[in-house]
Protein backbone atom coordinates (compact mmCIF):
# COMPACT_ATOMS: atom_id res chain seq x y z
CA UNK A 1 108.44 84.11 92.52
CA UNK A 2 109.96 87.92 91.24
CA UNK A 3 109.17 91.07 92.90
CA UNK A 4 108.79 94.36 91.91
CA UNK A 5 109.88 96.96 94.33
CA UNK A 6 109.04 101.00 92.73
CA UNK A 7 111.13 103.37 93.92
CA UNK A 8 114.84 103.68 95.34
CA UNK A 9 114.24 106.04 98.25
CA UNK A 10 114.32 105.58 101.93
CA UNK A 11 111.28 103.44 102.00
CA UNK A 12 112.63 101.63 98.52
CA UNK A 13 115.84 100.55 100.02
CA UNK A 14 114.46 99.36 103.19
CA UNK A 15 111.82 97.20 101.06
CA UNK A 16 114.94 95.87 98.64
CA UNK A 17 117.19 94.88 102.15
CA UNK A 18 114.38 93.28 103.65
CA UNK A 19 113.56 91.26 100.56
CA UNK A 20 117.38 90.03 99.91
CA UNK A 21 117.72 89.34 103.46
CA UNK A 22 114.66 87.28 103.17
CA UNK A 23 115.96 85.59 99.81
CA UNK A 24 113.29 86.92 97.46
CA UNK A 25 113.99 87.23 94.19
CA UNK A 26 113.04 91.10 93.12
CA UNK A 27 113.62 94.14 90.61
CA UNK A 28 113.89 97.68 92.38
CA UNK A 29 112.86 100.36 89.27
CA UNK A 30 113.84 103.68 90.28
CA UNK A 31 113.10 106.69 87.66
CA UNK A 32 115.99 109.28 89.14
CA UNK A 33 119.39 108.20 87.86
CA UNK A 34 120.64 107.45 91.22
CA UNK A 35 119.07 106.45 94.92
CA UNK A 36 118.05 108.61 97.61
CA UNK A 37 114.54 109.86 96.68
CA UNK A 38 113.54 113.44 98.14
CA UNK A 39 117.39 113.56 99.50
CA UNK A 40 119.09 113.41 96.26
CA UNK A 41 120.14 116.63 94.76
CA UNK A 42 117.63 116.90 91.35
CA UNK A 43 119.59 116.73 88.21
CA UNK A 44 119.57 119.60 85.95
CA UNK A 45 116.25 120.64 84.38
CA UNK A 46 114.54 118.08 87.17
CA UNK A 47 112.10 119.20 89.55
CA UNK A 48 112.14 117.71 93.17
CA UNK A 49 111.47 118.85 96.77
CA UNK A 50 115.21 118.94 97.67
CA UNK A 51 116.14 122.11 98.02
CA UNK A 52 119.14 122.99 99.44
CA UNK A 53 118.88 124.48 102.56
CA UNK A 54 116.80 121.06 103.63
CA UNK A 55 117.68 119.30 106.66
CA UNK A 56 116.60 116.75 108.62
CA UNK A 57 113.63 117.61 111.07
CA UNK A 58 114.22 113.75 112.63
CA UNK A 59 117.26 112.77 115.05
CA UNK A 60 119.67 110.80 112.86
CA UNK A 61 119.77 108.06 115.21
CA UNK A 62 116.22 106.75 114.50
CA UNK A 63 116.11 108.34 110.97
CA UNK A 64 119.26 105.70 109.98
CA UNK A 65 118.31 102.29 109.00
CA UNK A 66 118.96 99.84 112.41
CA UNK A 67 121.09 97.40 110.90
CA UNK A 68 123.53 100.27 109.66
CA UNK A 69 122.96 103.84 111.29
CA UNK A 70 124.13 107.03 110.06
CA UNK A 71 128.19 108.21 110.71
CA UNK A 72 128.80 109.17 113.94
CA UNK A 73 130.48 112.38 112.11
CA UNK A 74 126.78 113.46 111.08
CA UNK A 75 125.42 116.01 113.19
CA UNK A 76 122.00 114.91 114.69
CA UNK A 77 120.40 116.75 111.99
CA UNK A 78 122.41 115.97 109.00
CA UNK A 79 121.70 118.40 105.63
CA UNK A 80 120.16 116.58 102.55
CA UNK A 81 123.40 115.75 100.87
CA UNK A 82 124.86 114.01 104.01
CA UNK A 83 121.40 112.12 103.66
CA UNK A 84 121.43 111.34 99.81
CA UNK A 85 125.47 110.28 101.20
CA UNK A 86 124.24 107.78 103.41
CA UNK A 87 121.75 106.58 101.46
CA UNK A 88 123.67 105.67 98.24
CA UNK A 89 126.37 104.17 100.98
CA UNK A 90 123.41 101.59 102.22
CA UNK A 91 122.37 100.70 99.20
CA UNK A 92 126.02 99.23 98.83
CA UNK A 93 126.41 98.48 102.10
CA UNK A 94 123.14 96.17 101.70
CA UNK A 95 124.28 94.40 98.31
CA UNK A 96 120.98 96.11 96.33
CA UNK A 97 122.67 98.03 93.51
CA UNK A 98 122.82 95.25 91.08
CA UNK A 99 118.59 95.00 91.89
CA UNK A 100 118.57 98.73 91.35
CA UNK A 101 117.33 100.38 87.24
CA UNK A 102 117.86 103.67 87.26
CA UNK A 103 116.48 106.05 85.10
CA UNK A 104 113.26 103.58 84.73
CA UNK A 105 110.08 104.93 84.35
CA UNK A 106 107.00 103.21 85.71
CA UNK A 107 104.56 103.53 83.38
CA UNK A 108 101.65 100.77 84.28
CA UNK A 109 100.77 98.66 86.90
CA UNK A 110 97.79 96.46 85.83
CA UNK A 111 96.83 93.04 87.70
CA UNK A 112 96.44 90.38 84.96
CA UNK A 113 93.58 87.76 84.89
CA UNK A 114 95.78 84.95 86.39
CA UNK A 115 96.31 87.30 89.67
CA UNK A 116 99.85 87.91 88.42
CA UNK A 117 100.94 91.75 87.54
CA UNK A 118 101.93 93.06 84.28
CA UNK A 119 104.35 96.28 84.76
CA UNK A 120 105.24 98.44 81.98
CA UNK A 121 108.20 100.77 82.32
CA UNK A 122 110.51 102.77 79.99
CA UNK A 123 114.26 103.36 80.16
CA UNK A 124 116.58 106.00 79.98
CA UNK A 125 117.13 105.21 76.48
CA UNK A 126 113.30 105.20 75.95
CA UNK A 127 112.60 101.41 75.77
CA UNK A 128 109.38 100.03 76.92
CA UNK A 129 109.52 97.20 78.45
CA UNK A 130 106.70 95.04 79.79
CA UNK A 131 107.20 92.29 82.75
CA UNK A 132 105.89 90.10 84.99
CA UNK A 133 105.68 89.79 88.37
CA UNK A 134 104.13 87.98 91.40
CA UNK A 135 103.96 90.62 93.99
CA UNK A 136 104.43 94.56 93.46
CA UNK A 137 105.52 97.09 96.01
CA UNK A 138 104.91 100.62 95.96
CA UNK A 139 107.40 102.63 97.25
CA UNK A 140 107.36 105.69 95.51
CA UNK A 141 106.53 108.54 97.83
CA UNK A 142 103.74 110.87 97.24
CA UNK A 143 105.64 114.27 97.18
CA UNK A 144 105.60 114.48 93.41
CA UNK A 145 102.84 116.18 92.63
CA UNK A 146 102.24 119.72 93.75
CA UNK A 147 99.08 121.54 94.67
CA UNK A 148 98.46 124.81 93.85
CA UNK A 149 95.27 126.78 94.97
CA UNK A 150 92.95 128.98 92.87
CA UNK A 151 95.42 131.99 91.99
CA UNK A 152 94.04 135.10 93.59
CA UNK A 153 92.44 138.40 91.72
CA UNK A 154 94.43 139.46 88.97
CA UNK A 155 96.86 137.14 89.21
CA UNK A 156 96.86 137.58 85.46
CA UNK A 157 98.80 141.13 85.95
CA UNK A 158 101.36 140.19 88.31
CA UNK A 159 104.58 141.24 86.80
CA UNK A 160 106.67 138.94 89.31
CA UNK A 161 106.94 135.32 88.93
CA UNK A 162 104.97 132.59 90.99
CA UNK A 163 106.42 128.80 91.62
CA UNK A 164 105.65 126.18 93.52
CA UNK A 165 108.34 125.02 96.32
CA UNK A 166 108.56 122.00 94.17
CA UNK A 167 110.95 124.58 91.79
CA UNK A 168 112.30 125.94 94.28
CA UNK A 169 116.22 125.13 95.18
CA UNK A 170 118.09 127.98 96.70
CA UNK A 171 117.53 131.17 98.13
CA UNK A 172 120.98 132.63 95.83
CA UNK A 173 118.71 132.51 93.15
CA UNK A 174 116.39 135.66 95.06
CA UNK A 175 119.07 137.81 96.02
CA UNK A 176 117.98 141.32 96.86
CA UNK A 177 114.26 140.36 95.60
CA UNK A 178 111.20 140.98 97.19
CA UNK A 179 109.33 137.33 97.80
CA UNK A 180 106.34 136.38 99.92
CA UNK A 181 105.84 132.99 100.61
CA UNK A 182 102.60 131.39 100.99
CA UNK A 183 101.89 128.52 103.81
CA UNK A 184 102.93 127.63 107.15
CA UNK A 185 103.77 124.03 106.56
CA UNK A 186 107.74 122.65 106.86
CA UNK A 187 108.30 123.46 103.87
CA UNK A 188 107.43 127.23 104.12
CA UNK A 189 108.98 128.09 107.27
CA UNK A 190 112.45 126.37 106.23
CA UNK A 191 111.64 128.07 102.77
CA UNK A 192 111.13 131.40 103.97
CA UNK A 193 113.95 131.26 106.29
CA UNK A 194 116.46 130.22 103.67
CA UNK A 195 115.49 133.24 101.69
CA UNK A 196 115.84 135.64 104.22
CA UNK A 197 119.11 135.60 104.18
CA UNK A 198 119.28 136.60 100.69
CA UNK A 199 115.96 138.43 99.55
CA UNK A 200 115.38 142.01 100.23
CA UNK A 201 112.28 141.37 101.86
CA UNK A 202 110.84 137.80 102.70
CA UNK A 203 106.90 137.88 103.52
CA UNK A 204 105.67 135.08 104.79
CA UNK A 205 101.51 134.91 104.22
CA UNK A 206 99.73 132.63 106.34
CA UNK A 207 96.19 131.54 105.70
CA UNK A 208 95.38 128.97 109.16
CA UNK A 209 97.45 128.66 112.28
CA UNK A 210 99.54 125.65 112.62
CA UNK A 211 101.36 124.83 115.63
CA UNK A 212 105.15 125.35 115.26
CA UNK A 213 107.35 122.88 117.34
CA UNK A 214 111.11 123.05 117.85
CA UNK A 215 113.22 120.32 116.92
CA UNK A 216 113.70 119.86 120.75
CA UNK A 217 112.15 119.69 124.06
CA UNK A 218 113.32 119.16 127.24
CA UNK A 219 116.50 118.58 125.03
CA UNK A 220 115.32 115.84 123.28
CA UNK A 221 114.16 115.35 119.76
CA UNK A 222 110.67 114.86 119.28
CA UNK A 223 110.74 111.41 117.73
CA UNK A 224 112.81 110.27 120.81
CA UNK A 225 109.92 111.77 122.85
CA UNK A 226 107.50 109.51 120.70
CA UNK A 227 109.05 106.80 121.05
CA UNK A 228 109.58 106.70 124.82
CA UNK A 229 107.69 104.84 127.22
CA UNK A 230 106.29 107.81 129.47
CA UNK A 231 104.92 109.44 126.44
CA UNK A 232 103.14 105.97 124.91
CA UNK A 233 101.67 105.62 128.36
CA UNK A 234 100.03 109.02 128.15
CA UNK A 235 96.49 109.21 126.48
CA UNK A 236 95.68 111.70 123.85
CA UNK A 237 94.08 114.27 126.38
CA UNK A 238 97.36 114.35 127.99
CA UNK A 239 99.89 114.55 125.42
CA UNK A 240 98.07 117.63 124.39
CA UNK A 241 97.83 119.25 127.34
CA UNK A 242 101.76 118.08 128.19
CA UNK A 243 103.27 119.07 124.68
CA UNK A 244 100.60 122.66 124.76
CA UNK A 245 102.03 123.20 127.92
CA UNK A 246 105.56 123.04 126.78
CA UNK A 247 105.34 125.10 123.69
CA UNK A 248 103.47 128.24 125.64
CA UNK A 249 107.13 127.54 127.63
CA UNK A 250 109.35 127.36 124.92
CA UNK A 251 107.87 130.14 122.23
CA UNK A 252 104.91 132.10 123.97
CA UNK A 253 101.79 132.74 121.64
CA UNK A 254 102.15 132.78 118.17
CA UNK A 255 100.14 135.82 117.91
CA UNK A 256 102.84 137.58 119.84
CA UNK A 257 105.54 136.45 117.06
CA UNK A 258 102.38 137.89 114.30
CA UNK A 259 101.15 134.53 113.64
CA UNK A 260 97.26 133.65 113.83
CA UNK A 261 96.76 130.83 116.76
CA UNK A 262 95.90 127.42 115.77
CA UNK A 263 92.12 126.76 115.68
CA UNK A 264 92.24 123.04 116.90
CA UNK A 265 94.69 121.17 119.31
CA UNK A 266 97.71 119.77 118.74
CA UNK A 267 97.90 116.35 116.87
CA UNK A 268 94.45 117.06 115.11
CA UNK A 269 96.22 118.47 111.82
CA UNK A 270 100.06 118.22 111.31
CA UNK A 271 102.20 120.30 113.01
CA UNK A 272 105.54 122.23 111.43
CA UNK A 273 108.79 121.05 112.97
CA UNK A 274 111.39 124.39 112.59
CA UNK A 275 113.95 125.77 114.88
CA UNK A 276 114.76 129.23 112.73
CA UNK A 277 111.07 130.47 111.79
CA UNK A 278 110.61 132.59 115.24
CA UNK A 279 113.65 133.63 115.39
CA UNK A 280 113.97 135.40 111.73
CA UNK A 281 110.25 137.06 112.45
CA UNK A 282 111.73 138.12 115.95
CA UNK A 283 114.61 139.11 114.18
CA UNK A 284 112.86 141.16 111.58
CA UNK A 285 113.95 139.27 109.04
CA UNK A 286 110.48 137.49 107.72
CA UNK A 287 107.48 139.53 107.67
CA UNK A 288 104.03 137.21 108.53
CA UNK A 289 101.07 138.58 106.72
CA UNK A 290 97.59 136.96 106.64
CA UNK A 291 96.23 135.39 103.26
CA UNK A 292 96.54 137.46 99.58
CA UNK A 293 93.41 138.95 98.35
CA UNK A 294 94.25 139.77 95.12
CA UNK A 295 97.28 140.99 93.43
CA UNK A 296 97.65 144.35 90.69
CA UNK A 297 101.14 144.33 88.60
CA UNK A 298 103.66 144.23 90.95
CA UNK A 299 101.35 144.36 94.44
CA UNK A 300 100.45 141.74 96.34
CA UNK A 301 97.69 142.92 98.58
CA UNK A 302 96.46 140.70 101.77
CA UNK A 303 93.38 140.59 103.49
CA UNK A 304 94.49 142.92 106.12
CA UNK A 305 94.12 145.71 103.32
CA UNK A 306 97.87 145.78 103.71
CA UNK A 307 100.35 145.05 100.49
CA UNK A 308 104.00 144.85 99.56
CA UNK A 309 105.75 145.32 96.13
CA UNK A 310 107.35 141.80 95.16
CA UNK A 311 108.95 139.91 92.71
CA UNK A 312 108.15 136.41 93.03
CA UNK A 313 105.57 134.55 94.95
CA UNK A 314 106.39 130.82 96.09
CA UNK A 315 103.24 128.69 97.07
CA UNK A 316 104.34 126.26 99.24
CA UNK A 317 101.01 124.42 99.43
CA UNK A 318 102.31 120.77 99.27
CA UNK A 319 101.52 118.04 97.36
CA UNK A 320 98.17 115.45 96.13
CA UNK A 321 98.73 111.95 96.23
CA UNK A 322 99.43 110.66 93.21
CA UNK A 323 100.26 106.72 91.57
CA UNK A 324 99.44 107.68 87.69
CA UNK A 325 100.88 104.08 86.68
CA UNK A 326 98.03 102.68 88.99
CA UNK A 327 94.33 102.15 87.90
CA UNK A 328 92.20 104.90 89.64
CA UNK A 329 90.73 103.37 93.35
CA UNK A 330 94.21 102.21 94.56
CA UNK A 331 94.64 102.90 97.04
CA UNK A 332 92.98 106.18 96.85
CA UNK A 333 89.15 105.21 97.15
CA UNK A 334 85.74 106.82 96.17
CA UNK A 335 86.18 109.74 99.19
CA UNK A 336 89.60 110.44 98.19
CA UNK A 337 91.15 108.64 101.19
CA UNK A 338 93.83 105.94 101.14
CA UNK A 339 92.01 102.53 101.96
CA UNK A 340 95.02 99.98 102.77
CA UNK A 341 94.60 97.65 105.24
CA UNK A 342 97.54 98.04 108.09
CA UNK A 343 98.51 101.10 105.57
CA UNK A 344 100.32 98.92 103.30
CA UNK A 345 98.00 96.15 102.03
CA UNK A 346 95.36 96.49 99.12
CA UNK A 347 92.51 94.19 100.41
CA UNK A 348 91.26 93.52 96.72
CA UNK A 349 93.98 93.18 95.12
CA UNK A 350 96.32 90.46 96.04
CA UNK A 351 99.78 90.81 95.38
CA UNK A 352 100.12 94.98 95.69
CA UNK A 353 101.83 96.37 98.62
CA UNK A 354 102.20 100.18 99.80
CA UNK A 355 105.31 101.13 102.06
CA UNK A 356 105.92 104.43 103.24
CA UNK A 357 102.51 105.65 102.73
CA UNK A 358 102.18 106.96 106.22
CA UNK A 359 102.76 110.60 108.46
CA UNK A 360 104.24 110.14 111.75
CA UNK A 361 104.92 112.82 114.15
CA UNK A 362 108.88 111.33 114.26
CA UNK A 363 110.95 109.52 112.04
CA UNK A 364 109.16 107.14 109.55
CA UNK A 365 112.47 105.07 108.58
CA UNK A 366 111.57 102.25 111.92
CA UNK A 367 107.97 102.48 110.50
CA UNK A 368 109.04 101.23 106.83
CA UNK A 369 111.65 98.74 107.82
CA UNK A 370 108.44 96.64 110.07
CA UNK A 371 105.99 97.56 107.04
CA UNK A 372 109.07 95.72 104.21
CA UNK A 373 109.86 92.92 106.88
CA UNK A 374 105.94 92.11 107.16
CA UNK A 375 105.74 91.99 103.50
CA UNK A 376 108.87 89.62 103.37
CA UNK A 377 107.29 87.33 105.45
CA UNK A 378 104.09 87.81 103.49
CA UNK A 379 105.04 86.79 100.11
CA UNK A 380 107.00 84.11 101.41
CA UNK A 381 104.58 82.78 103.45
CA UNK A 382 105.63 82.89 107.01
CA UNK A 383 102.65 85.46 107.67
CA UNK A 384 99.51 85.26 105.93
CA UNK A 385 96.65 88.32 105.80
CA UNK A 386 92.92 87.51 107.00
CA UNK A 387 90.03 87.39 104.33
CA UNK A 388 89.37 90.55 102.73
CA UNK A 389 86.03 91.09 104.61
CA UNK A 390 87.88 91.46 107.99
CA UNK A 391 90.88 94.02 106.29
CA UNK A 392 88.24 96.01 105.18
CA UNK A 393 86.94 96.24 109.03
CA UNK A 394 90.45 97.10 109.96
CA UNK A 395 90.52 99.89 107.62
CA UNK A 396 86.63 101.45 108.13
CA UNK A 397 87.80 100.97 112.28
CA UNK A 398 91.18 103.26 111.40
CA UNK A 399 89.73 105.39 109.01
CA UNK A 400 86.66 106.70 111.66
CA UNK A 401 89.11 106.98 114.55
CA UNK A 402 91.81 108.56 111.91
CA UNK A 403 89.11 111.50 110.90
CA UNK A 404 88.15 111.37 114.89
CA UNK A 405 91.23 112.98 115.59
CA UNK A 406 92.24 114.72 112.10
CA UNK A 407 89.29 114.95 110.15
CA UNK A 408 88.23 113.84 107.10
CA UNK A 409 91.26 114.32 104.67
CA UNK A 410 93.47 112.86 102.29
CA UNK A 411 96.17 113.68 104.42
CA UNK A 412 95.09 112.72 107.81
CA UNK A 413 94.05 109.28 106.48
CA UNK A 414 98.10 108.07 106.52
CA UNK A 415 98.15 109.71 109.96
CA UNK A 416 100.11 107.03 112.50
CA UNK A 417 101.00 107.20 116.35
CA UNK A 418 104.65 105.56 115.86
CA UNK A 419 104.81 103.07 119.06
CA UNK A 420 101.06 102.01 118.34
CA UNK A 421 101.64 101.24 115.06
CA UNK A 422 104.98 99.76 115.68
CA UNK A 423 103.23 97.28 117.91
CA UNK A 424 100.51 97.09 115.26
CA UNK A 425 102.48 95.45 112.29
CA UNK A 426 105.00 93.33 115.15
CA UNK A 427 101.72 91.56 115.54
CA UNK A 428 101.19 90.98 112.10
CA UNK A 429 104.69 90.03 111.65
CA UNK A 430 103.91 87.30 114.11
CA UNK A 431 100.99 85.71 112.32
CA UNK A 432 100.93 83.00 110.44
């Protein structure tokens, strides 16, 4: 039996300990030329997410691996290079290197007629090479891809340039420009911030009210509030009404800081996790405007009938799931949701795996060390899965209470309470 883990991440290198620890025999193909996924500084002429100004939005004590946690030097919410740090030093640490090919491109992942899986990959050098393998797990993120809206009204004329945060590194590279910044999701509000400090003028343009959350409350991080007991006991009513309660505490209105008010509760979309973006609008130093309407050489004009003179335009819009090596239907299906069962098992095809493929509101590293141990014990048969009819249950059951709550997205259907789901794949860990 040989395993194929993709990816050499967070979620990779949990999959790769969990599988040596469990004695199974495995390949980890990683396309960067080192570990450390989203952490790792990108290489020059790469694109990633990793800017520099990223931190941590996740207390380092339950973002760290539990069999080797993060220094005790880190602060609790270490920058990405202290991440990337800690990262390669686990990988060691864990005796996975020699499992690890860098620079490897995953090409194709195609179940053969047998029930085994061909992959196809390509080296740095350029080689293709084409092997088999009993079980493959997919551990490659999904913030590779970046989504970009419709470009507004003359958008052809803009003399400035317009990126997505995927391109985006450091806020040097603005200095004295005039930038507006489009979203209101993490990556916008730590985006915007950053810049602040060097543009001339930092507009950020907001299209739907999110709710903004400190790192903290009550002076504890908000994964150490989800996973505590008095919070897990709470229903959903009440955790809204508890954490809606503390924010009108902590920050006011968002309309009083020029921000439109959410249009739905808290925990029905995702929320934005940032200490800094208040402050630097109460500060002066970030401007909030509503959506663009249109922009005219170097104007950006916003639906307010207001407009600024800019340089540069950064849509910070996220990302689309995307597996290109995979056929289309996995696990994305026909209404553009992801159909796993437990969110990591394809129910018709045997043999693939999905870890990290969920959103917590908290850390997501416990969440991916239960999702690789479960698989550990899966492919070497100390748990087994039910028949495909009653995974398929599973997943219709999630998916309706999933859009219940969220709606009908592609990004609410990886949506996970932490201690629920915790519990959730314990129990499957347990079956035989």
């Amino acid at each position: 039996m040989r395993l194929c883990v993709i990816g050499a991440g967070l979620s990779g290198l949990a999959t790769a300990h969990a599988l040596r620890t469990a004695g199974v025999d495995f390949v980890c193909l990683e396309q960067a030329g080192d570990v450390g996924g989203l952490w790792r500084r990108p290489e020059a002429g790469e694109r990633g997410p990793g800017y520099l100004s990223l931190h941590l939005n996740t207390a380092k004590n339950l973002t760290g691996y539990a069999d080797h946690p993060m220094p005790t030097s880190y602060p609790l919410y270490p920058r990405h290079d202290q991440i990337a740090s800690y990262l390669r030093a686990f990988a060691d640490w864990a005796g996975i290197r020699d499992r690890i090919e860098l620079g490897t491109t995953v090409e194709s992942v195609r179940r053969d007629a047998d029930g085994a899986w061909t992959v196809v990959s390509r080296d740095a050098e350029g080689t293709v090479s084409s092997r088999t393998f009993s079980h493959v797990v997919v551990a490659s993120g999904h913030n590779s891809e970046p989504s970009m809206p419709e470009l507004p009204r003359g958008a052809e004329t803009f003399t400035g340039t317009i990126r997505h945060s995927l391109d985006y590194l450091d806020g040097g590279e603005f200095d004295g420009q005039r930038v507006v910044v489009v979203g209101l999701g993490n990556s916008a509000v730590d985006i915007a911030a950053d810049l602040s400090r060097h543009a001339e003028l930092t507009v950020l343009s907001v299209r739907r009210g999110l709710h903004i959350m400190p790192k903290q409350l009550f002076g504890m991080a908000l994964d150490q509030i989800a996973d505590a007991a008095w919070w897990v006991s709470m229903s959903l009513p009440e955790q809204r009404r508890f954490i809606e309660q503390a924010l009108l505490v902590a920050r006011g209105k968002l309309r009083d800081h020029g921000l439109p008010e959410p249009d739905h509760p808290v925990f029905s979309s995702a929320v934005t996790i940032s200490d800094e973006i208040l402050s630097r609008i109460r500060h002066g130093a970030v401007t909030p405007k509503p959506s663009i309407d249109s922009l005219d050489g170097d104007r950006v004009l916003f639906t307010d009938g207001t407009s600024v003179q800019a340089d540069a335009i950064v849509y910070c819009t996220g990302y689309r799931m995307s597996f290109p090596f995979l056929e289309p239907g996995s696990p994305i299906g026909a209404q553009g949701l992801v159909e796993l069962y437990k969110r990591v098992v394809a129910p018709d095809l045997p043999g693939l795996y999905f870890v990290g493929l969920v959103r917590p509101v908290g850390s997501i590293t416990r969440l991916v060390e239960a999702q690789a141990q479960w698989i550990a014990r899966l492919v070497t048969g100390e748990a087994v899965l039910p028949d495909e009819e009653l995974m398929r249950k599973e997943i219709a059951t999630y998916l309706s209470g999933v859009a219940g709550q969220y709606g009908q997205r592609e990004g609410a259907s990886v949506q996970v309470n932490v201690a629920p789901y915790l519990q959730e794949l314990r129990e499957e860990y347990a079956s035989r």
